[in-house]
Protein backbone atom coordinates (compact mmCIF):
# COMPACT_ATOMS: atom_id res chain seq x y z
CA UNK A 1 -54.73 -143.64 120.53
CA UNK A 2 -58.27 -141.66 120.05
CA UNK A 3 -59.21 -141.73 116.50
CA UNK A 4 -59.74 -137.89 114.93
CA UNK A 5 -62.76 -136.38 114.57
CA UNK A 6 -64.29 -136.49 111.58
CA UNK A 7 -64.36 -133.51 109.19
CA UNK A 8 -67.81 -132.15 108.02
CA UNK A 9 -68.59 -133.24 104.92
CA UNK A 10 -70.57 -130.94 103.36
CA UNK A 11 -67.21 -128.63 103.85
CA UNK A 12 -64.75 -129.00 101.02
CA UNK A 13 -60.74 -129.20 102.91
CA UNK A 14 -57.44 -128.51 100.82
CA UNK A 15 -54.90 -131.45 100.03
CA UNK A 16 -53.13 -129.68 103.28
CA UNK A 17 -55.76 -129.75 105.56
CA UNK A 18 -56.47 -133.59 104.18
CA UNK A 19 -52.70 -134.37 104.64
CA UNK A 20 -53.00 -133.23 108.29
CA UNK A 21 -55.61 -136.06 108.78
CA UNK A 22 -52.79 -138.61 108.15
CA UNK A 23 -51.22 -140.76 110.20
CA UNK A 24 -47.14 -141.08 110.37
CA UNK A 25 -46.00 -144.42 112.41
CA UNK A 26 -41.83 -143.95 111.77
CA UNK A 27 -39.90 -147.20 110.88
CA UNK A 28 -36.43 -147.50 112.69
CA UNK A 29 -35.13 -149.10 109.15
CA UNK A 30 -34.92 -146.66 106.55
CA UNK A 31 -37.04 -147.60 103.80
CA UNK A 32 -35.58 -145.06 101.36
CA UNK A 33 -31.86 -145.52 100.96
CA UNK A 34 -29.87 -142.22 98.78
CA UNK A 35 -26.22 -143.46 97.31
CA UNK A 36 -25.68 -139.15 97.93
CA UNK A 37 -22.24 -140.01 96.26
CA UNK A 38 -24.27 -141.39 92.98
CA UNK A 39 -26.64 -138.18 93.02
CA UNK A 40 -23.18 -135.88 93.08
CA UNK A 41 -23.20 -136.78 89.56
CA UNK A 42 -26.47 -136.40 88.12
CA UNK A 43 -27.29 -133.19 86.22
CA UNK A 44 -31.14 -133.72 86.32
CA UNK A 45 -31.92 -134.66 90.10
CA UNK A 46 -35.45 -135.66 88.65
CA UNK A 47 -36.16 -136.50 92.84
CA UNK A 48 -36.64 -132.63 93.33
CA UNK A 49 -39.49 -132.38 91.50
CA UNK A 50 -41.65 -135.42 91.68
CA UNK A 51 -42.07 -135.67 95.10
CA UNK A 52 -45.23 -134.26 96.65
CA UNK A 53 -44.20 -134.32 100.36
CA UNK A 54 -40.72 -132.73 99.15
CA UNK A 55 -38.41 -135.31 100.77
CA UNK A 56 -35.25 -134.43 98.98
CA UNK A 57 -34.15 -130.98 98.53
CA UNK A 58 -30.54 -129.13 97.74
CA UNK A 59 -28.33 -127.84 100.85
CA UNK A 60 -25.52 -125.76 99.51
CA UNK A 61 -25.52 -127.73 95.83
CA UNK A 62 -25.39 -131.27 97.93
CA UNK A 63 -28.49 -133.55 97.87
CA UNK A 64 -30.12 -133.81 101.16
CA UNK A 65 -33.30 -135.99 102.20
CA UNK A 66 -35.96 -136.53 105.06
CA UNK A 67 -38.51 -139.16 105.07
CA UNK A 68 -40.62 -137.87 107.92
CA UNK A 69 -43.79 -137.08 106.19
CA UNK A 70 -43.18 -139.14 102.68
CA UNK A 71 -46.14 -140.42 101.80
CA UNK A 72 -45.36 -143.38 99.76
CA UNK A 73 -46.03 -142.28 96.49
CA UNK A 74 -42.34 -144.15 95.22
CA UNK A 75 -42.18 -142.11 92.26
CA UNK A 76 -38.71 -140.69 93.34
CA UNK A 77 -37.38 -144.13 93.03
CA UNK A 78 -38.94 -144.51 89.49
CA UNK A 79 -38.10 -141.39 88.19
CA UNK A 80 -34.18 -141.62 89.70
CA UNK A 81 -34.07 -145.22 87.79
CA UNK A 82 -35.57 -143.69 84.39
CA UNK A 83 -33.98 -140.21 84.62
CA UNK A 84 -31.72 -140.18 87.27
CA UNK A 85 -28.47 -142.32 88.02
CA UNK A 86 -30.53 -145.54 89.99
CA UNK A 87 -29.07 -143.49 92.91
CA UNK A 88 -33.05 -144.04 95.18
CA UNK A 89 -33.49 -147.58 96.67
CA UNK A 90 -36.99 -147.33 97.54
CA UNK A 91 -38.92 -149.91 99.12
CA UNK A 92 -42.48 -149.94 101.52
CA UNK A 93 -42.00 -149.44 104.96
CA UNK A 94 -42.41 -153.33 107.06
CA UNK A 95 -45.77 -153.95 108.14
CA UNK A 96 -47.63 -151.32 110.43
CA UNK A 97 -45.67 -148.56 109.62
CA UNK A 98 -45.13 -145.50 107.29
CA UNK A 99 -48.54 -143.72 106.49
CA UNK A 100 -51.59 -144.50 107.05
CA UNK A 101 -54.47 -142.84 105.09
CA UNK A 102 -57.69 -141.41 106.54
CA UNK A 103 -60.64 -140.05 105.35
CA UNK A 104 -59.47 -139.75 101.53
């Protein structure tokens, strides 16, 4: 795979355009794991508004998620276990997957 070109740095780039830069190699085992019957029953749903890539969202008042595009961050995992119902199993993607970072 060619590598990206690099951005110019005397140009300043939004979190978006920076995001873009990122590299997203999926896992075939899920490495975030929802008990949706668990997060029927909590009032807070703490997951909706901690993640940055916004992974978890509400479909007609049920809890859905997508991990294309997470970038790592595990604080929906935290956050569930604190605030939440423990409902998030959250866990790295195995070696050579998930995101990989480039140029900050």
């Amino acid at each position: 795979m060619t590598e990206p070109l690099k951005p110019d740095a005397d140009q300043p780039m939004s979190v978006d355009e920076r995001l873009a830069l990122d590299k997203f190699e999926p896992d075939e085992e899920p490495f975030i794991v929802v008990a949706t019957d668990v997060c029927r029953t909590c009032v807070t749903k703490p997951c909706l508004y901690v993640c940055p890539s916004q992974v978890y969202r509400l479909d007609k008042g049920e809890l859905v998620y997508n991990t294309d595009g997470c970038i790592e961050l595990g604080a929906c995992g935290i956050v569930c276990r604190h605030l939440g119902k423990g409902a998030i199993r959250w866990n790295y993607p195995r070696g050579g997957r998930g995101v990989e970072y480039r140029f900050g």
